[in-house]
PDB file of N, CA and C in Angstrom:
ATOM      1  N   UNK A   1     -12.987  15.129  -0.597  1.00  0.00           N
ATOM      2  CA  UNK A   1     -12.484  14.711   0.677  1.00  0.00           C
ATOM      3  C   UNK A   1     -11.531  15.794   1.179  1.00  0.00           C
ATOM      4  N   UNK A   2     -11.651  16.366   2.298  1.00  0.00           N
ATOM      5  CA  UNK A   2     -10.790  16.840   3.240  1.00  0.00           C
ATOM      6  C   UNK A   2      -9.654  16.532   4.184  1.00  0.00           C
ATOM      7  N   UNK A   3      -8.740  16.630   4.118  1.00  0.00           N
ATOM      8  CA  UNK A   3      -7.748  16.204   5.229  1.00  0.00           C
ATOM      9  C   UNK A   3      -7.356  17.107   6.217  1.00  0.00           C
ATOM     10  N   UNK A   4      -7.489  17.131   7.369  1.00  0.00           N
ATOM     11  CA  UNK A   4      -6.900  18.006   8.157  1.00  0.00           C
ATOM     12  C   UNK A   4      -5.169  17.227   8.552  1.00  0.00           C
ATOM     13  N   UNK A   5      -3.799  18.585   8.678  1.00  0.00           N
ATOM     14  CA  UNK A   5      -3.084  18.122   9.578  1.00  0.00           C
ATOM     15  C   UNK A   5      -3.101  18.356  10.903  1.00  0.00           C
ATOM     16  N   UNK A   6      -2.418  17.507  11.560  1.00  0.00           N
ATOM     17  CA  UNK A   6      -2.298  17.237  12.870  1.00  0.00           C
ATOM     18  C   UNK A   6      -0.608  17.421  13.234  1.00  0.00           C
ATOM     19  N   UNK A   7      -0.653  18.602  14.247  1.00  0.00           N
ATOM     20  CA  UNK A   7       1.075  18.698  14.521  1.00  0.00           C
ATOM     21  C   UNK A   7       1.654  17.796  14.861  1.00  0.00           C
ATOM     22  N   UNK A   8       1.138  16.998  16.292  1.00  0.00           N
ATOM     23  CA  UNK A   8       1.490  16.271  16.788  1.00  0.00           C
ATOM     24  C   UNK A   8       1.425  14.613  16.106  1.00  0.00           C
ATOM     25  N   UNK A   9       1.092  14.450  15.193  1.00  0.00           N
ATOM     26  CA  UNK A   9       0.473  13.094  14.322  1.00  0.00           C
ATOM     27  C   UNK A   9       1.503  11.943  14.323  1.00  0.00           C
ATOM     28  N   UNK A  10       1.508  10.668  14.831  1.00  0.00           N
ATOM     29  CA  UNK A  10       1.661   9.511  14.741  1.00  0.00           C
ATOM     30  C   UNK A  10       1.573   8.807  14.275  1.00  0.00           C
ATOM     31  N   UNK A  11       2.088   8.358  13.113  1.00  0.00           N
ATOM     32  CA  UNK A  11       1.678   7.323  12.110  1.00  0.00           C
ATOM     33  C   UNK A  11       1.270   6.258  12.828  1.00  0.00           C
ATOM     34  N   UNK A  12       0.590   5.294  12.313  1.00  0.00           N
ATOM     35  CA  UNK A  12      -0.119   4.235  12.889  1.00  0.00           C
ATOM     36  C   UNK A  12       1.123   2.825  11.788  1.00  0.00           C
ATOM     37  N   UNK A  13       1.126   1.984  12.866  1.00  0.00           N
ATOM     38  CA  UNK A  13       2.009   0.693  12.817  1.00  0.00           C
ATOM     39  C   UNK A  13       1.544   0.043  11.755  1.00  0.00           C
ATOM     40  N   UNK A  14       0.016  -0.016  11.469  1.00  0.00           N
ATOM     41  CA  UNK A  14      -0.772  -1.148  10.551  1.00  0.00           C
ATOM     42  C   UNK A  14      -1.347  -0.430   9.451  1.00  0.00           C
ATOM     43  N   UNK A  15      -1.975  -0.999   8.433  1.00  0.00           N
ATOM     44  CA  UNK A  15      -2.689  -0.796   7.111  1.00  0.00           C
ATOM     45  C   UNK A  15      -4.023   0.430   7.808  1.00  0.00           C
ATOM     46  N   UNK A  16      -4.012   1.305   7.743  1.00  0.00           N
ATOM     47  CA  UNK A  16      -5.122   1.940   7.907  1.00  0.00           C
ATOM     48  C   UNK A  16      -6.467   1.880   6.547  1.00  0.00           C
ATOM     49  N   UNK A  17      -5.922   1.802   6.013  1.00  0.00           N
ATOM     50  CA  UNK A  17      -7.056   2.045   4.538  1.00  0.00           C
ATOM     51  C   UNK A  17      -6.683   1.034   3.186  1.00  0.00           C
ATOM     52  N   UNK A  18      -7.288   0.299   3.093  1.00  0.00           N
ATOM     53  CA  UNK A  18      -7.182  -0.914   1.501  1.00  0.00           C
ATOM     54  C   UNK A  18      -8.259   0.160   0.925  1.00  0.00           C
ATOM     55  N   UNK A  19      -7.401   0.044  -0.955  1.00  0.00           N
ATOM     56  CA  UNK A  19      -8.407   0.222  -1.751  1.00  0.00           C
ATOM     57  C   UNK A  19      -7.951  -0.789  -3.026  1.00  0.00           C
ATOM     58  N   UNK A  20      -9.583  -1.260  -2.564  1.00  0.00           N
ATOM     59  CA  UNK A  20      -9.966  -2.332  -3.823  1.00  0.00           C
ATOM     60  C   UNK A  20      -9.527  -2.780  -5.061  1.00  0.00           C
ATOM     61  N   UNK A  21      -8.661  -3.080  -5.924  1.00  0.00           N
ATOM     62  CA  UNK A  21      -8.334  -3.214  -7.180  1.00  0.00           C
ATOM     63  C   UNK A  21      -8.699  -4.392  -8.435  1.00  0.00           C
ATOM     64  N   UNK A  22      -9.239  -4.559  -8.852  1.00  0.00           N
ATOM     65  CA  UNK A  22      -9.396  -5.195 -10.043  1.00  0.00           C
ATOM     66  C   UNK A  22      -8.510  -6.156 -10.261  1.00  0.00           C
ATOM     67  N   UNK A  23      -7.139  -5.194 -10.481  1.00  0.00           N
ATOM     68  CA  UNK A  23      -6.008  -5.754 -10.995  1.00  0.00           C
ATOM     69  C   UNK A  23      -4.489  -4.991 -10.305  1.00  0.00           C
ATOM     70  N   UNK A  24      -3.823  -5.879  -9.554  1.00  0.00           N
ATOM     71  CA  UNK A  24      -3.242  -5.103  -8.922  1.00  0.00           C
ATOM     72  C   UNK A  24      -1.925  -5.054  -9.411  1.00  0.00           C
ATOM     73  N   UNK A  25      -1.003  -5.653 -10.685  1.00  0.00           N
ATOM     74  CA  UNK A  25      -0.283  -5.287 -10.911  1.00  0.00           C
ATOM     75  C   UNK A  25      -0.740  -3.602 -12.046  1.00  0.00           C
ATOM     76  N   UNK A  26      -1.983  -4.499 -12.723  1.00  0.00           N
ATOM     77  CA  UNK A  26      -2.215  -2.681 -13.258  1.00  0.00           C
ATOM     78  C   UNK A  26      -2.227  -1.862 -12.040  1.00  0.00           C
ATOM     79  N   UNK A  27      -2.530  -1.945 -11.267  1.00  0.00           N
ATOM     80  CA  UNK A  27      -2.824  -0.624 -10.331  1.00  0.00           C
ATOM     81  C   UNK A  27      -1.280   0.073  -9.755  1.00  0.00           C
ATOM     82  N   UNK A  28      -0.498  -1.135  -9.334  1.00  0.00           N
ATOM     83  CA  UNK A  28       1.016  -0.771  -8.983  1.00  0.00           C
ATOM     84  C   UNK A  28       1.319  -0.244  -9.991  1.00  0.00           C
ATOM     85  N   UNK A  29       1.433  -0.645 -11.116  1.00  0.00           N
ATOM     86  CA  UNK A  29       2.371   0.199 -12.518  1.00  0.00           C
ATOM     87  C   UNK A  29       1.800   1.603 -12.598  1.00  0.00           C
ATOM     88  N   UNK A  30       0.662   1.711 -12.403  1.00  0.00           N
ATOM     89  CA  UNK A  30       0.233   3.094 -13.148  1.00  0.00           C
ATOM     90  C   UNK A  30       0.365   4.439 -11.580  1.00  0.00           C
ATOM     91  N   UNK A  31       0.120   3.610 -10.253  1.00  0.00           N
ATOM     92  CA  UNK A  31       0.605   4.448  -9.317  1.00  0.00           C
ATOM     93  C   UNK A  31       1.943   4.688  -8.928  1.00  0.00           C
ATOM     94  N   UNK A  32       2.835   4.019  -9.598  1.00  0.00           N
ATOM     95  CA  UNK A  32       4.344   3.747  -9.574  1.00  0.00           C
ATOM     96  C   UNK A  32       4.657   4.903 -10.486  1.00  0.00           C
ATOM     97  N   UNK A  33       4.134   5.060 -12.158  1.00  0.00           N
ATOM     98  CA  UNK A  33       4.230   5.711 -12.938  1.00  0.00           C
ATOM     99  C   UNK A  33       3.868   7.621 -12.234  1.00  0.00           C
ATOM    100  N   UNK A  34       2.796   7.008 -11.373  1.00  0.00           N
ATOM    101  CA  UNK A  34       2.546   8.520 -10.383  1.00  0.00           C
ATOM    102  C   UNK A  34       3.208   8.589  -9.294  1.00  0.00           C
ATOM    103  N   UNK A  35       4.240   8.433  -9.190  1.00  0.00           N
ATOM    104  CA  UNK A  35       5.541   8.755  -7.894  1.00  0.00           C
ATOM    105  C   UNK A  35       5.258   7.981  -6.971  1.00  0.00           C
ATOM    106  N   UNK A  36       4.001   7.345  -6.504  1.00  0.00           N
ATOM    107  CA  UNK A  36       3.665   6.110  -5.278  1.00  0.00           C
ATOM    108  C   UNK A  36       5.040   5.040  -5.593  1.00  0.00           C
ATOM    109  N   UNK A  37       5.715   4.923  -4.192  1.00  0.00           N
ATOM    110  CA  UNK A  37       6.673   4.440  -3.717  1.00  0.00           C
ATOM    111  C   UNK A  37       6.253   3.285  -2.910  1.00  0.00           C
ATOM    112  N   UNK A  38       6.072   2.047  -3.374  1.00  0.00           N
ATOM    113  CA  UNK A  38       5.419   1.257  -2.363  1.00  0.00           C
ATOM    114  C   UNK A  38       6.478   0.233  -1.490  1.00  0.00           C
ATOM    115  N   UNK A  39       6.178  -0.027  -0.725  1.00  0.00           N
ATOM    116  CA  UNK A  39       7.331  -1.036   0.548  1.00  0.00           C
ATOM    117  C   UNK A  39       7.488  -2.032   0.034  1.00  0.00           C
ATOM    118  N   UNK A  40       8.844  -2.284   0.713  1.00  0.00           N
ATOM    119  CA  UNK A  40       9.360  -3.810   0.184  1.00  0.00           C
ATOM    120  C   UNK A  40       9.609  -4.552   1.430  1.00  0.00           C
ATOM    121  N   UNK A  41       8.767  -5.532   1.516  1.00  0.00           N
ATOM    122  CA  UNK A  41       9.258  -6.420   2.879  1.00  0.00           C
ATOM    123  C   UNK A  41      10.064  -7.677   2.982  1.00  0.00           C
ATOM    124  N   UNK A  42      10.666  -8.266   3.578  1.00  0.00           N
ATOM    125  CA  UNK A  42      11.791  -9.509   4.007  1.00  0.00           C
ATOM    126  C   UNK A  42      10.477 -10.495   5.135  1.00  0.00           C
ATOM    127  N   UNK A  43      11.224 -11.352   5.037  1.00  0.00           N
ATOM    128  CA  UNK A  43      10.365 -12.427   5.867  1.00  0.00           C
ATOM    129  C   UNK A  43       9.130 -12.910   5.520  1.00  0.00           C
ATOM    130  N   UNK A  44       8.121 -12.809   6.951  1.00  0.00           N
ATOM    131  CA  UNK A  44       6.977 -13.352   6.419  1.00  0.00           C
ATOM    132  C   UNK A  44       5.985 -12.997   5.356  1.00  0.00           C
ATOM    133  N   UNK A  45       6.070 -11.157   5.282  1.00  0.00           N
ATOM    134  CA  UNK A  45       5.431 -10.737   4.617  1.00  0.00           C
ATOM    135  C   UNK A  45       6.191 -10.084   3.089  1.00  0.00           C
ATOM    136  N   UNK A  46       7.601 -11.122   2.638  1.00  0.00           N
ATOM    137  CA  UNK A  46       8.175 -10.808   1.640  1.00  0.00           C
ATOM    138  C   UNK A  46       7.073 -10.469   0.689  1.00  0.00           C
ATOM    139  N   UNK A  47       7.508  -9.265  -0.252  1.00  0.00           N
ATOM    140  CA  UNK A  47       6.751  -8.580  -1.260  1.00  0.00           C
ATOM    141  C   UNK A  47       7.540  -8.927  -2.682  1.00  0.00           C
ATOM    142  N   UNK A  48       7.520  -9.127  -3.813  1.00  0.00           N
ATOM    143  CA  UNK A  48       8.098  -9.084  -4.640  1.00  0.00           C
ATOM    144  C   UNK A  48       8.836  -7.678  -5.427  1.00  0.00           C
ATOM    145  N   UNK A  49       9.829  -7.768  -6.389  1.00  0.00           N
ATOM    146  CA  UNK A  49      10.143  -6.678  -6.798  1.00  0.00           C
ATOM    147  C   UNK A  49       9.074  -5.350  -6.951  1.00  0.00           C
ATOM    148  N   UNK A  50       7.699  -5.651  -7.195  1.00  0.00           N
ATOM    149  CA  UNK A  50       7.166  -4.501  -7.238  1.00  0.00           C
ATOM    150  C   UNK A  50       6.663  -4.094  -5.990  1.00  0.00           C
ATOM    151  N   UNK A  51       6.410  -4.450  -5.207  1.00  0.00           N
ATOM    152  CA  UNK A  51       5.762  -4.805  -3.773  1.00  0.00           C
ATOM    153  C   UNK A  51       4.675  -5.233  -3.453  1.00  0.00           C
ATOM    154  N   UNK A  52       4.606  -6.457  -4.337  1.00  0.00           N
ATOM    155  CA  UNK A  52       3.081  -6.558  -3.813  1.00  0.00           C
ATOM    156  C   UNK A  52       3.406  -7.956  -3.666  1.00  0.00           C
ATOM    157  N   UNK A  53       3.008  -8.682  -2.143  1.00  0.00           N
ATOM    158  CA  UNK A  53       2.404  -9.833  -1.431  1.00  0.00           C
ATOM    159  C   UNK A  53       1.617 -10.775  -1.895  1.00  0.00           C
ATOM    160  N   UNK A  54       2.382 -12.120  -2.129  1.00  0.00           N
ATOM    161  CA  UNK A  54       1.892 -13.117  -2.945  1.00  0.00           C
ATOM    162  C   UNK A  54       1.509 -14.154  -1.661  1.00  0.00           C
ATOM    163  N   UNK A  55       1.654 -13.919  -0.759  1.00  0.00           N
ATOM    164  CA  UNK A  55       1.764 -15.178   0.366  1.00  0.00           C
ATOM    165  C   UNK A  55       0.583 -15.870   0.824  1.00  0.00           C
ATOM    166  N   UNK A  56      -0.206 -15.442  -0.216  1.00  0.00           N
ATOM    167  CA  UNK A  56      -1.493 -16.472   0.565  1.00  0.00           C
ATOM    168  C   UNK A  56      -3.003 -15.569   0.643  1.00  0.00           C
ATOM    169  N   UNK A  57      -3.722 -15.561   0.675  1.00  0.00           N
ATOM    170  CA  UNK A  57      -4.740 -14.734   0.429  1.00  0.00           C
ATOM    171  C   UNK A  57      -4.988 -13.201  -0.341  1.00  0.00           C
ATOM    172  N   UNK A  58      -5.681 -12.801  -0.293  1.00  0.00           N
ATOM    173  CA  UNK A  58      -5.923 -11.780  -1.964  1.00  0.00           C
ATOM    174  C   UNK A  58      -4.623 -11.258  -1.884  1.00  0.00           C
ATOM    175  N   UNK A  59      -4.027 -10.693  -3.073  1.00  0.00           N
ATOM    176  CA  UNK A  59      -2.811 -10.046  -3.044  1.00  0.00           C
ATOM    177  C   UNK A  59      -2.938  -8.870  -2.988  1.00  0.00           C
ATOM    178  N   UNK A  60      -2.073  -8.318  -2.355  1.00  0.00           N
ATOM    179  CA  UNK A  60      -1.357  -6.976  -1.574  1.00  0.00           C
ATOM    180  C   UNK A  60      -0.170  -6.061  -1.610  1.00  0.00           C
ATOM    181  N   UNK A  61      -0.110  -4.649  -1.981  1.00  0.00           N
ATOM    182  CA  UNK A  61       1.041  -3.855  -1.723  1.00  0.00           C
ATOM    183  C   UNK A  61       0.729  -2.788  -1.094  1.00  0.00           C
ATOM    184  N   UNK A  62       1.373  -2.272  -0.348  1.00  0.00           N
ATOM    185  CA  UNK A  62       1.680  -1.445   0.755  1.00  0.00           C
ATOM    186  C   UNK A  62       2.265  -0.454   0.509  1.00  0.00           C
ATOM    187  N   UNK A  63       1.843   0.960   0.865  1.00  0.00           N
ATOM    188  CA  UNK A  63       2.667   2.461   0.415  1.00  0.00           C
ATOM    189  C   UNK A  63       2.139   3.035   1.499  1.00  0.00           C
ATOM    190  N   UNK A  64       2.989   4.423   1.202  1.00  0.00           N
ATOM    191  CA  UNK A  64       2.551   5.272   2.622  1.00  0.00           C
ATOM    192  C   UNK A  64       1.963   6.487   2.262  1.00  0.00           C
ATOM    193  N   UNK A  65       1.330   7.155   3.201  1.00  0.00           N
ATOM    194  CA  UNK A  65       0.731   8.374   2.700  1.00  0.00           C
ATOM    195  C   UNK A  65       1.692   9.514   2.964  1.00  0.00           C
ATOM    196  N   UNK A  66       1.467  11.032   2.444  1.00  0.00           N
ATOM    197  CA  UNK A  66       2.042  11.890   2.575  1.00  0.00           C
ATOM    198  C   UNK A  66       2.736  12.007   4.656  1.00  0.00           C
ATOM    199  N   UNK A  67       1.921  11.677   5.470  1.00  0.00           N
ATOM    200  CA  UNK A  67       1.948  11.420   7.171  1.00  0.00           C
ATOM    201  C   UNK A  67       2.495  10.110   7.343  1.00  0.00           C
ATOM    202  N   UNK A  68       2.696   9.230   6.564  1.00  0.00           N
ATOM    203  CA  UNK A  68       3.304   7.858   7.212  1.00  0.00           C
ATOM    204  C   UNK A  68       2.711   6.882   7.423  1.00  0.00           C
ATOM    205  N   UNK A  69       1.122   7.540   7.193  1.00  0.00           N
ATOM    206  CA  UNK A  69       0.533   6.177   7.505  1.00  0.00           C
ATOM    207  C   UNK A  69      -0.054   5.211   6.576  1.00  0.00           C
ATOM    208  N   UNK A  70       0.051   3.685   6.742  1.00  0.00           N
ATOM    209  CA  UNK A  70       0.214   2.716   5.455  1.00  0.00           C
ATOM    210  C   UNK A  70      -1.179   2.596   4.870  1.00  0.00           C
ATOM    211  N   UNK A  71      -0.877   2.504   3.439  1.00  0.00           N
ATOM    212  CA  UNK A  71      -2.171   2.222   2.716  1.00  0.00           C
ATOM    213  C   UNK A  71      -2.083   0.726   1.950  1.00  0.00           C
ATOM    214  N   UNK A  72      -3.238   0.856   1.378  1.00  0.00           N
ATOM    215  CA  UNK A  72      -2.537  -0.801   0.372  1.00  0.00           C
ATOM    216  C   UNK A  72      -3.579  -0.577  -0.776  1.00  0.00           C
ATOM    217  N   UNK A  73      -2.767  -1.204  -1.743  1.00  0.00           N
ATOM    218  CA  UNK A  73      -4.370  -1.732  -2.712  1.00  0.00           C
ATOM    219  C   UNK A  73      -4.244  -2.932  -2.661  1.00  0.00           C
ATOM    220  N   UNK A  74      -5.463  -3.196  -2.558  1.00  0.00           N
ATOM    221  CA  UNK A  74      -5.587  -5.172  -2.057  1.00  0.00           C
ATOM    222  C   UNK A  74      -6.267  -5.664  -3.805  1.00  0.00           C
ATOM    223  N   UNK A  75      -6.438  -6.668  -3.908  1.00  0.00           N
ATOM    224  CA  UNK A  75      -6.962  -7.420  -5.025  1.00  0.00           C
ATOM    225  C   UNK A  75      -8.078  -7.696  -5.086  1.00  0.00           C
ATOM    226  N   UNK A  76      -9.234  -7.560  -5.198  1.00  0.00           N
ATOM    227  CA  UNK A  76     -10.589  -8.364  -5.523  1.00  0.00           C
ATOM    228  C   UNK A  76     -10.895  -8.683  -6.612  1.00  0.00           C
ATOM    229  N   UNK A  77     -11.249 -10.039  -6.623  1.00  0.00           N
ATOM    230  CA  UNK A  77     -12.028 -10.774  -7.721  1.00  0.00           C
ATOM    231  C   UNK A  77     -12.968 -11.487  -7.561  1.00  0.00           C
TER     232      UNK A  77
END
């Protein structure tokens, strides 16, 4: 995969890209262990200490890319 930058680039407000996980506290620990810094949210979309979203449908944590813009690994089972 290729990335081009963009000077002018805008991070985007929302999740641009989920990737799939098995198991998503394995997946947080071992990308945590690789410097991935993932968000911590308040309110509706409170995240727990590791950041990942228990609130109701597949579970979710949220990080950003090198540009700002949000990624997640979501849960499938």
């Amino acid at each position: 995969m290729l990335i081009y930058p963009k000077s002018n680039h805008t991070p985007a407000t929302f999740t641009i890209l989920n990737f799939p996980v098995g198991n998503i506290e394995e997946a947080v620990d071992q990308l945590t262990k690789r410097g991935v810094r993932f968000e911590r949210y308040e309110g509706e979309l409170k995240t727990d200490d590791n950041g990942i979203f228990h609130g109701g449908g597949p579970l979710i944590a949220w990080f950003k890319d090198p540009a700002g813009s949000i990624l997640s690994v979501l849960e499938e089972k």
